[in-house]
Protein backbone atom coordinates (compact mmCIF):
# COMPACT_ATOMS: atom_id res chain seq x y z
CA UNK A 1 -6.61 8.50 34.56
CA UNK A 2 -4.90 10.68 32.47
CA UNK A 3 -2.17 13.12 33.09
CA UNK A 4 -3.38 16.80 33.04
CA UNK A 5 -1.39 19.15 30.71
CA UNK A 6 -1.71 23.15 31.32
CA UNK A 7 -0.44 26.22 29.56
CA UNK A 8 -0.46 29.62 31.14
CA UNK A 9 0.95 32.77 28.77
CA UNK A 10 1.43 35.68 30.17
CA UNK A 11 3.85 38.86 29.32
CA UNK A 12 6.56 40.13 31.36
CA UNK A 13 8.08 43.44 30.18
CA UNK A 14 8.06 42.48 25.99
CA UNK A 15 8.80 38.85 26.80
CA UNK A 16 6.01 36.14 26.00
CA UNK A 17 6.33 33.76 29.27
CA UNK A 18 4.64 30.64 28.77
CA UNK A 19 4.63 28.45 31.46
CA UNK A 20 4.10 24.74 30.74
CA UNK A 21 2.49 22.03 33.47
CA UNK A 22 2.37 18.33 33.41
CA UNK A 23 3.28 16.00 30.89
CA UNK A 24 4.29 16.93 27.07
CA UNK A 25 3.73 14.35 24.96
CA UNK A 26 1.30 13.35 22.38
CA UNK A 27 -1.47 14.18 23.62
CA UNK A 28 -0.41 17.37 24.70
CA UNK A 29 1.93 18.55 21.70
CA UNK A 30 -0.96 20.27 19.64
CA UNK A 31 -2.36 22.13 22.77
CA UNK A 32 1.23 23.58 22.89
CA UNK A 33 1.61 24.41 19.08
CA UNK A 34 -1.73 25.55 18.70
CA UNK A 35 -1.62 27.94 21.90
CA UNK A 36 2.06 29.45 21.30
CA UNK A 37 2.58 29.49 17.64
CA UNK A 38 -0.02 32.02 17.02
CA UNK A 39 0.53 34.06 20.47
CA UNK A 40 4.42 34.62 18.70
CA UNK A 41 3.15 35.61 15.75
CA UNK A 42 0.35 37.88 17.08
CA UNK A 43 2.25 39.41 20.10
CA UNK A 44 5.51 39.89 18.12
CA UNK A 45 7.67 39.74 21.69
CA UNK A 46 10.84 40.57 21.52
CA UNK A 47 11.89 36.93 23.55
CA UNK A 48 9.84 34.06 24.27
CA UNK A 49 10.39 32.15 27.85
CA UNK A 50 9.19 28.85 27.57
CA UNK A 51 9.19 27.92 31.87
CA UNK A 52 9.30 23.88 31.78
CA UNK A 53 9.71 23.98 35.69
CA UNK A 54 6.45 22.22 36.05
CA UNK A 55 6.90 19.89 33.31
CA UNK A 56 6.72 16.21 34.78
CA UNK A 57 7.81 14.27 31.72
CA UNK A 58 9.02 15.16 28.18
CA UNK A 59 8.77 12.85 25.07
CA UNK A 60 10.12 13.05 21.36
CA UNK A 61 7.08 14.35 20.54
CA UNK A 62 7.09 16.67 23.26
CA UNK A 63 10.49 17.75 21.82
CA UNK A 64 8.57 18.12 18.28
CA UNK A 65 6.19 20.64 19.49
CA UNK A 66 9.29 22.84 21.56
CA UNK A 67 10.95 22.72 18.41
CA UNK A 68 7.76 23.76 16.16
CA UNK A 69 7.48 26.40 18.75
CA UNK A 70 11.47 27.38 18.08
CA UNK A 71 10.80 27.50 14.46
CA UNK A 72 7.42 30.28 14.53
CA UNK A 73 9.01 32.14 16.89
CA UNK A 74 12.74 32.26 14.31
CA UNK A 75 10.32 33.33 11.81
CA UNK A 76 8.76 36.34 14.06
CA UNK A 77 12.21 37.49 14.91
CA UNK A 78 11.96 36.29 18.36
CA UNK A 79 14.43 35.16 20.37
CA UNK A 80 13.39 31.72 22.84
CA UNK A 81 14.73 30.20 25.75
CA UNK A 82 13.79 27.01 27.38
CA UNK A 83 13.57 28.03 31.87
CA UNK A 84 13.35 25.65 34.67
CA UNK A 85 14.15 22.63 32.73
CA UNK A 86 14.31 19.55 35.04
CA UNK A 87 16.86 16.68 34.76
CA UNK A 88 14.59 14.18 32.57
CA UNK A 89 14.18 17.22 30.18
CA UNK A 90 17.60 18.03 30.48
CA UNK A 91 19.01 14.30 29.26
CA UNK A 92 16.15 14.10 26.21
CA UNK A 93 17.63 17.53 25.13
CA UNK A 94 21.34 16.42 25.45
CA UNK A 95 20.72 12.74 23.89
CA UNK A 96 18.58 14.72 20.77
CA UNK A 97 21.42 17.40 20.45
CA UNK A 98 19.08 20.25 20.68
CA UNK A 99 21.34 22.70 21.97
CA UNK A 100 21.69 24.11 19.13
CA UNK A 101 18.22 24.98 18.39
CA UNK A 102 16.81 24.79 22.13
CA UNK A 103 18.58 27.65 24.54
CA UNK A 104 17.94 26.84 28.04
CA UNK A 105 19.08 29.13 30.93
């Protein structure tokens, strides 16, 4: 059976809060590109929140589709933040180096 994969946006004062369930991999990166790239653009928020609390498992191409994410919302002038990130998300994003591009708090 496979894994279920949700995506709830919502806004929270100007902030964009997107809050991500199950697992993101392949078969979940376009459903997360294709629902946030265009919300960024559209909404213009001042800050994106990106809640991974309910995020089960992260792949690299998991980390593509954050990262695609990062990229739109640099574009729009909008600040993003990875929230709730659990310790198998944690070690991808320290073993890719994605600190730099990836804020988490």
């Amino acid at each position: 059976m496979p894994a279920t994969f949700d995506i709830d946006v919502t806004t929270q004062d100007d902030a964009l809060v997107a809050r991500l369930t199950g697992e993101l991999d392949l078969t979940s990166r376009a459903a997360v590109v294709d629902a946030l790239v265009p919300a960024v653009s559209e909404a213009a928020p001042s800050r994106l929140v990106v809640d991974m609390a309910g995020v089960s498992f992260c792949d690299s191409s998991g980390l593509g589709a954050l990262l695609d994410v990062r990229r739109a919302a640099a574009d729009a002038d909008v600040d993003m933040v990875l929230r709730g990130v659990n310790r198998q998300v944690a070690r991808l994003l320290d073993l890719a180096d994605a600190d730099g591009w990836l804020a988490r708090e």
